[in-house]
Protein backbone atom coordinates (compact mmCIF):
# COMPACT_ATOMS: atom_id res chain seq x y z
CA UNK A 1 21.67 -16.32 4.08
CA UNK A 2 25.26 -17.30 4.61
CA UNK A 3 25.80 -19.22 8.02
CA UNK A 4 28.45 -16.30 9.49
CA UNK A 5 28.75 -15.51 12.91
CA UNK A 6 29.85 -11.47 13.42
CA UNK A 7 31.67 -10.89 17.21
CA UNK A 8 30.01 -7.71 18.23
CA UNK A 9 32.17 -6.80 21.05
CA UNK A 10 33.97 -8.58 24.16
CA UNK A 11 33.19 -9.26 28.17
CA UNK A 12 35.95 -7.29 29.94
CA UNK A 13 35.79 -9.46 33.15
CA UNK A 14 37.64 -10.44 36.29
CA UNK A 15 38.59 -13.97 35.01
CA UNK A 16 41.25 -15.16 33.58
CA UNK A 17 41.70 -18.78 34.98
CA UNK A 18 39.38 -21.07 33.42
CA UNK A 19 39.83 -23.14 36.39
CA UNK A 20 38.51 -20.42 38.22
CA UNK A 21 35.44 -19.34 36.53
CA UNK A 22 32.09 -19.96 37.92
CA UNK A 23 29.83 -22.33 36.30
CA UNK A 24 26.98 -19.70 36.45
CA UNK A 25 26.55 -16.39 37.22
CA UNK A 26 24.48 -16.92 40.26
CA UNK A 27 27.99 -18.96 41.67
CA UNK A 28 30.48 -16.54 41.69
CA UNK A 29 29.47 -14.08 38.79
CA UNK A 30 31.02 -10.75 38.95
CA UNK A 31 30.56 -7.28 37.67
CA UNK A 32 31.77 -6.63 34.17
CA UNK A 33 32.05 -4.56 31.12
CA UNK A 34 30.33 -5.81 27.90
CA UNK A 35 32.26 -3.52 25.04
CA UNK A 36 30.75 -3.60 21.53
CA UNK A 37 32.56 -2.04 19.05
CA UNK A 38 31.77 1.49 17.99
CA UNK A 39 29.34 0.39 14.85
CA UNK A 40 27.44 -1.33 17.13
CA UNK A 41 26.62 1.07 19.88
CA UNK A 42 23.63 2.45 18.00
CA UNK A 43 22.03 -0.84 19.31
CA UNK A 44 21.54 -0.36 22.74
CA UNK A 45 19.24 2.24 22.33
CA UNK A 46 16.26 1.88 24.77
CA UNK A 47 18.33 -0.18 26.94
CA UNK A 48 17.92 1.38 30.65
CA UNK A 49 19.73 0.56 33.83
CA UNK A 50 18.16 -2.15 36.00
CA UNK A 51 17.29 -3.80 33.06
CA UNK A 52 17.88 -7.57 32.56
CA UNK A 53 19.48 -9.00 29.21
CA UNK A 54 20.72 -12.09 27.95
CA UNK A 55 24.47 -12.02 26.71
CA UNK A 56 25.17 -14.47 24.30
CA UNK A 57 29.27 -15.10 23.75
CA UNK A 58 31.65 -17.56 22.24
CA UNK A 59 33.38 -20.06 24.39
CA UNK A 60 36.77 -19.29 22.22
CA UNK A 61 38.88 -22.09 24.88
CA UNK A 62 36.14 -24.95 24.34
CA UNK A 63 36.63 -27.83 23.22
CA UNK A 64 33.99 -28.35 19.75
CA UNK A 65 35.09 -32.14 19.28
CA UNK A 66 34.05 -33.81 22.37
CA UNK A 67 30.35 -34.96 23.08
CA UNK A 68 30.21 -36.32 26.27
CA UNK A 69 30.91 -34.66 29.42
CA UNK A 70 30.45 -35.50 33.31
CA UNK A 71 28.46 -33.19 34.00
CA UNK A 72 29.92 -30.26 36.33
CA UNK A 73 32.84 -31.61 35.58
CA UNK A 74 31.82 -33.93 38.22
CA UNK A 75 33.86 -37.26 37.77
CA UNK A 76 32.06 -39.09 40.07
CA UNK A 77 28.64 -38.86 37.70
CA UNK A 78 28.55 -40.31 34.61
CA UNK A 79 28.71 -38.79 31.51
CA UNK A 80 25.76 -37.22 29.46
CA UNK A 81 25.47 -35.75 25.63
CA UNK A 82 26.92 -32.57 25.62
CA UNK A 83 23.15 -30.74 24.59
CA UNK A 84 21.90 -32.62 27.96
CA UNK A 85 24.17 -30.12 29.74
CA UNK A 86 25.11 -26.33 29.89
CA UNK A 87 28.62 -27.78 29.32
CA UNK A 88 30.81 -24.82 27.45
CA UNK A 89 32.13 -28.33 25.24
CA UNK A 90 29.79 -28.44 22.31
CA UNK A 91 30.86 -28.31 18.40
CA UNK A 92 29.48 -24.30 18.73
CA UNK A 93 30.18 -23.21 22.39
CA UNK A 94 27.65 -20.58 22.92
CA UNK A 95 27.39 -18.98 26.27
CA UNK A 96 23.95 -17.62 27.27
CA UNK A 97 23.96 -15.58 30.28
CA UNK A 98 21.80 -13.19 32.12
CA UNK A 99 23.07 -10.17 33.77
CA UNK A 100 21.14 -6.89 35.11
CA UNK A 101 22.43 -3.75 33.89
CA UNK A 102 24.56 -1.00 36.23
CA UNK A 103 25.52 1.48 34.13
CA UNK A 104 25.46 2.54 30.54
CA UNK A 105 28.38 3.97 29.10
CA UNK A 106 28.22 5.10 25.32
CA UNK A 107 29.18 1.80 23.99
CA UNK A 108 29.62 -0.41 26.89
CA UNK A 109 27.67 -1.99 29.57
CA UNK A 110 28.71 -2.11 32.98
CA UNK A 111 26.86 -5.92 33.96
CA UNK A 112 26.72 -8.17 36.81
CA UNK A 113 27.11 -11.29 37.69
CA UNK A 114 28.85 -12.23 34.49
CA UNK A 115 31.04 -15.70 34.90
CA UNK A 116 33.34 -15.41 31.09
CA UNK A 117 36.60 -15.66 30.95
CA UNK A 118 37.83 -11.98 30.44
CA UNK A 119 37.77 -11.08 26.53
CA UNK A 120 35.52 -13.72 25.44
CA UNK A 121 34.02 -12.25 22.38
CA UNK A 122 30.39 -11.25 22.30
CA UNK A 123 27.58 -12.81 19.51
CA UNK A 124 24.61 -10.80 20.63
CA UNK A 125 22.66 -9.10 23.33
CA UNK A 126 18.94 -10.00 23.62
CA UNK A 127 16.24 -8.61 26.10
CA UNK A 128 15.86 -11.38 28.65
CA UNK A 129 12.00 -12.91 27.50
CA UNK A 130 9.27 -10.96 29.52
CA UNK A 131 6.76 -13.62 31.50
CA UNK A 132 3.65 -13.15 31.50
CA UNK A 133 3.57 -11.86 35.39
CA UNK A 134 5.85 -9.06 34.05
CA UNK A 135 3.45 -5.61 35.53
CA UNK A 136 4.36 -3.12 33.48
CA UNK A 137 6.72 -2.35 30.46
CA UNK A 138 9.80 -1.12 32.63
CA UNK A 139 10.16 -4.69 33.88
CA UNK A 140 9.19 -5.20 37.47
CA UNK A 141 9.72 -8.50 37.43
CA UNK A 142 7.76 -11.33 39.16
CA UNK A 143 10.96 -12.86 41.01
CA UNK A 144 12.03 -9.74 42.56
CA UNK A 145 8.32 -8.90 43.37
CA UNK A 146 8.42 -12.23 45.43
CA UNK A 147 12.24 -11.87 47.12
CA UNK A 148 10.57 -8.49 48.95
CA UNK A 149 6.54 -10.12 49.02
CA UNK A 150 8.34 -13.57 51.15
CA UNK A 151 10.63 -11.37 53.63
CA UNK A 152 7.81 -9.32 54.39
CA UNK A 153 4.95 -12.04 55.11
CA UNK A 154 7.83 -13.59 57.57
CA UNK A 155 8.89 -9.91 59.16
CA UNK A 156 5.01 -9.36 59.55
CA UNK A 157 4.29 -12.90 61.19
CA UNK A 158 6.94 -11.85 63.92
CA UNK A 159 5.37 -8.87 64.45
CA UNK A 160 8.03 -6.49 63.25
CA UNK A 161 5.32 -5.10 60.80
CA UNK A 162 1.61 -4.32 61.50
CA UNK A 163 -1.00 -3.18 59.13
CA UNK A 164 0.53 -0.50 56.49
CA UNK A 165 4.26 0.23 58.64
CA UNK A 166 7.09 -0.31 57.53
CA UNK A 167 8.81 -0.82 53.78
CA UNK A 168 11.32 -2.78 52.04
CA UNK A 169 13.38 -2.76 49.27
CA UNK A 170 16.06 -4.06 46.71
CA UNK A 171 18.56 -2.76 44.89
CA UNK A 172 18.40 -3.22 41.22
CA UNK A 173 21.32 -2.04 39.06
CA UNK A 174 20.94 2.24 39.43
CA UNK A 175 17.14 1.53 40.88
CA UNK A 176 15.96 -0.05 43.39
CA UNK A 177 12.19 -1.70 44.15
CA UNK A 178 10.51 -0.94 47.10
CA UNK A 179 7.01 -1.17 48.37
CA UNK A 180 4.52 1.42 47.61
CA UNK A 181 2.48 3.81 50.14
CA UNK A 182 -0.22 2.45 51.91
CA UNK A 183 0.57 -1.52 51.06
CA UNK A 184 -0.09 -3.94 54.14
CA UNK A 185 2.88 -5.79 54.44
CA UNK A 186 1.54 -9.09 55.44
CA UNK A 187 -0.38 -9.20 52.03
CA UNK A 188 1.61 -7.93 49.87
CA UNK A 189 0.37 -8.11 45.95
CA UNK A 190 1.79 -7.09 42.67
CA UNK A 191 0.83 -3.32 42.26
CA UNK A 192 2.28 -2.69 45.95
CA UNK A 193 5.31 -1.80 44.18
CA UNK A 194 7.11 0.96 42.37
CA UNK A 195 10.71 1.18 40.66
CA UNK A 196 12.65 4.31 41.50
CA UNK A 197 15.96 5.50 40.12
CA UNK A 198 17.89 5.87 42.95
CA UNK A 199 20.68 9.12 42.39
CA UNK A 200 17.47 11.17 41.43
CA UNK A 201 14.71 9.45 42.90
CA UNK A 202 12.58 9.32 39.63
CA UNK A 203 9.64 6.68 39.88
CA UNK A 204 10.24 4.39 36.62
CA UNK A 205 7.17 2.49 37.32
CA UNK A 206 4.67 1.21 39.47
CA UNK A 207 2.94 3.08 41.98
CA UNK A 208 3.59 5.59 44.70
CA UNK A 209 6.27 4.67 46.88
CA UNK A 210 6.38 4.73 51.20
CA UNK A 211 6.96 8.13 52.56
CA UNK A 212 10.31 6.97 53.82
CA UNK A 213 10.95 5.91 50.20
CA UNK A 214 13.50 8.91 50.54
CA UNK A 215 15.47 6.98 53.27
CA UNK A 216 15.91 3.73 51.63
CA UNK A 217 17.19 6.11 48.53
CA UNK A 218 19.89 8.24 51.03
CA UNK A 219 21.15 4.53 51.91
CA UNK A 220 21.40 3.23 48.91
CA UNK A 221 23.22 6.38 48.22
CA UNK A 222 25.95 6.58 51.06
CA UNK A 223 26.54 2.34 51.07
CA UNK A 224 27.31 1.07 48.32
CA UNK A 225 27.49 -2.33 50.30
CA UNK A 226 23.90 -2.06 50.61
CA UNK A 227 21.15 -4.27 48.24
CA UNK A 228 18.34 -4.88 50.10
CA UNK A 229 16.65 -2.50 53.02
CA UNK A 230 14.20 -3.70 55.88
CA UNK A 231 12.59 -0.82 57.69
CA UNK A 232 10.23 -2.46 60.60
CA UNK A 233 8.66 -0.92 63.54
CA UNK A 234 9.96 -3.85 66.28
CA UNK A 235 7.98 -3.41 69.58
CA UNK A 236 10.37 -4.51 71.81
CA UNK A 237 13.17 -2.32 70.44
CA UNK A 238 10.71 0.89 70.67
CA UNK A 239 9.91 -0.09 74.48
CA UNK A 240 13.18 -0.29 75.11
CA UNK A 241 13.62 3.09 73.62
CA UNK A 242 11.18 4.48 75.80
CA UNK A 243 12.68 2.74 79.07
CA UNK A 244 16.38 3.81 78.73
CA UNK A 245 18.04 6.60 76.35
CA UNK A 246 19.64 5.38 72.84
CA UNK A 247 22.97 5.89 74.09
CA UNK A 248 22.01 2.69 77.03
CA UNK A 249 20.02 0.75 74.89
CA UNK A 250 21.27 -3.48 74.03
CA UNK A 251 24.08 -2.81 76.55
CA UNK A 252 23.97 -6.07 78.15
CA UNK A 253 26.88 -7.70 80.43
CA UNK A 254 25.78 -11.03 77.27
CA UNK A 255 28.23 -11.92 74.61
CA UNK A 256 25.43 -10.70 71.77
CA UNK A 257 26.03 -7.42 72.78
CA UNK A 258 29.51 -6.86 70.86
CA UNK A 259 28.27 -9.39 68.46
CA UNK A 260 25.12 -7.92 67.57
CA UNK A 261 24.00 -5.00 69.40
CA UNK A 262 27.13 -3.26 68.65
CA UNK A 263 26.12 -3.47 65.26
CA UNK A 264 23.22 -0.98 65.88
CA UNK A 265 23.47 3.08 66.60
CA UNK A 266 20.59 5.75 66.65
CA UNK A 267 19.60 8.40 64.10
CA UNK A 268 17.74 11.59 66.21
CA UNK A 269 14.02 11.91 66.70
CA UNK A 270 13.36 13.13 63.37
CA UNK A 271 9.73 13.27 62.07
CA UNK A 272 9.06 10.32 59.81
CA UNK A 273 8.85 10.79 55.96
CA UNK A 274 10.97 14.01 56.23
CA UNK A 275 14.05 14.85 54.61
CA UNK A 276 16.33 15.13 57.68
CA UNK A 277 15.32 11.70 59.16
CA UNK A 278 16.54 10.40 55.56
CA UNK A 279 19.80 12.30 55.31
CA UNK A 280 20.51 11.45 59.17
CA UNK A 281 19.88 7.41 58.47
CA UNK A 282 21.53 7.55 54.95
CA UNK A 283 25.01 8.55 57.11
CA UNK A 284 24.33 6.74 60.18
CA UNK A 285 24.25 3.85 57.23
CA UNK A 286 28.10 4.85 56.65
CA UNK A 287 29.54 2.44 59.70
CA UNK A 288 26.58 0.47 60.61
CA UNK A 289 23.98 -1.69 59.03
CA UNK A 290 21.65 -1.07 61.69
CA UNK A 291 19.88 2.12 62.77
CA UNK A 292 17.37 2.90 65.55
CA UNK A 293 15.53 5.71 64.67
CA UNK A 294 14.11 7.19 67.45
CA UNK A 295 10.65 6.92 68.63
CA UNK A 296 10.32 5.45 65.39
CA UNK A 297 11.65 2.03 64.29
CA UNK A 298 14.47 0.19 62.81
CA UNK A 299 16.32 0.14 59.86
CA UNK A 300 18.58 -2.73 58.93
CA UNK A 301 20.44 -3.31 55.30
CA UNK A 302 22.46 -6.05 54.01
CA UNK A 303 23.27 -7.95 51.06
CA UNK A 304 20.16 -10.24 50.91
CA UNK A 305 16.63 -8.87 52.27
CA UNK A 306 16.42 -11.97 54.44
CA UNK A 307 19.62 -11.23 56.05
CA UNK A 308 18.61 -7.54 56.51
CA UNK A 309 15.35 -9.79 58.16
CA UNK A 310 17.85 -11.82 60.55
CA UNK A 311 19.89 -8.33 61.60
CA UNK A 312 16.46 -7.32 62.50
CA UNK A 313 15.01 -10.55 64.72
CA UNK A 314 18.59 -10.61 66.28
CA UNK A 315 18.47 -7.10 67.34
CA UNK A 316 14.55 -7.51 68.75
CA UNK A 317 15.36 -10.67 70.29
CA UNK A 318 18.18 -8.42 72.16
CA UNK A 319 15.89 -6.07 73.08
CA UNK A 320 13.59 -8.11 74.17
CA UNK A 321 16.25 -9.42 76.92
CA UNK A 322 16.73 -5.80 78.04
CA UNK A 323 13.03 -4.97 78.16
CA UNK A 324 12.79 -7.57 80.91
CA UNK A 325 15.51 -6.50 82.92
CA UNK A 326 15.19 -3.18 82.69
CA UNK A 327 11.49 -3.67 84.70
């Protein structure tokens, strides 16, 4: 076997500065395209959206002669053998990274969070290893099973969930993972969950999901903004929708009001699990990232499911305020 190295393809990414370019992807990595060229494409057959894969590429601006580096670039700490570090300096400067895949698009990849410099050409792409706690072959995978499991143990020990209510989810790629029908919150455990394609609402794995699985799908659908949904049944915020009408409720002569409450509006009384409350939150989603649903609960997405968690706490803590003075 003759030691040869074949580019496959290029990154097509937003950087350009090598100044500029993140360390890691999880520090600034954006989307990007990963083109192979045309002979190639055959190869990511059985690739799916959602998917995670490690890109490996060729640091074509490193330096292959030096072999000692600070490490971060970090002047102030001394310096360490290059193969101590994930320095791109090393005599062959291969970059591994791990992206989740958006889109597939005959022979490119739509990726994120990619940190290359734009053009950097492309060795190989490898499936990113499956652990063990992997659940089934689609790859749920343990870490996101634990980002949704964590938010919802602390949204149930502030009583925003109780027994089987409510549901959360994540956006992965084209999919998102959400919690399954009849799963107690609190407790979640690994086959709680199901993968579902989220333009046609296809269940890729797992189990059944929530009846309101069909909301979290019309969000995901109308915000693009959106990657993680908290749906929660707050007490305080349905007492205060049975004290005043939605149009009153969190105003409050406090400076949280504009800061927070405004942040909130109302979807109609809508039966739960039922097509129109989903269509009616999925636009409400549109201008806010909070929606009262009416005799119902809350619905709260942001970038993070913990900060969808904080919208949430804020907004009950509100109505908590107005709950008392409203007696």
């Amino acid at each position: 076997m003759t030691a040869e190295v074949h580019f496959i393809g290029n990154v097509r990414t937003q950087f350009n500065d090598l100044d500029a370019c993140p360390k890691q992807g999880n520090e600034g990595g954006k989307e990007a395209w990963v083109e192979l060229k045309p002979e190639y494409a055959e190869g990511l057959s059985e690739i799916y959206v959602g998917q995670s894969l490690d890109l490996l590429t060729w640091f074509h601006k490193a330096d292959r002669e030096t072999m000692t580096v600070h490490p971060r670039g970090d002047r102030s700490r001394p310096k360490r053998g290059v193969f101590a570090t994930r320095s791109p300096a090393r005599p062959n400067p291969i970059g591994v990274h791990t992206v989740t895949v958006l889109e597939i698009s005959g022979n490119k990849l739509r990726v994120e969070p990619l940190e290359a410099l734009d053009k950097t050409p492309l060795i190989d792409i490898k499936k990113t290893p499956t652990p063990s706690t992997m659940i089934t072959p689609h790859g749920i995978r343990r870490e996101d099973i634990e980002v949704i499991t964590s938010v919802c143990s602390r949204a149930w020990s502030r009583r925003l969930f109780s027994g089987f209510n409510g549901n959360a989810s994540i956006r992965l790629g084209d999919a998102c993972l959400m919690t399954a029908t009849g799963s107690a919150k609190g407790c979640l455990e690994p086959k709680d969950f199901v993968l579902v394609d989220i333009a046609s609402g296809d269940i890729l794995a797992g189990s059944k999901p929530s009846s309101e699985g069909e909301m979290h799908l019309e969000i995901y659908r109308n915000q693009p903004k959106a990657r993680a949904i908290l749906h929660t049944h707050p007490p305080k915020i349905l007492a205060l929708g049975v004290l005043v009408e939605p149009a009153k409720m969190l105003k409050l002569p406090i400076f949280e009001t504009e800061l927070i409450g405004s942040r909130m509006t109302t979807a109609p009384a809508f039966e739960p699990g039922t097509v129109e409350l989903a269509k009616a939150t999925g636009q409400a989603a549109i201008t806010h990232d909070a929606v009262y649903m009416e005799k119902h609960g809350l619905v709260c997405w942001a970038d993070t499911l913990s900060h969808a968690l904080s919208l949430s706490e804020e907004l009950e803590h509100l109505a908590s305020i107005h709950v008392d003075v409203a007696r």
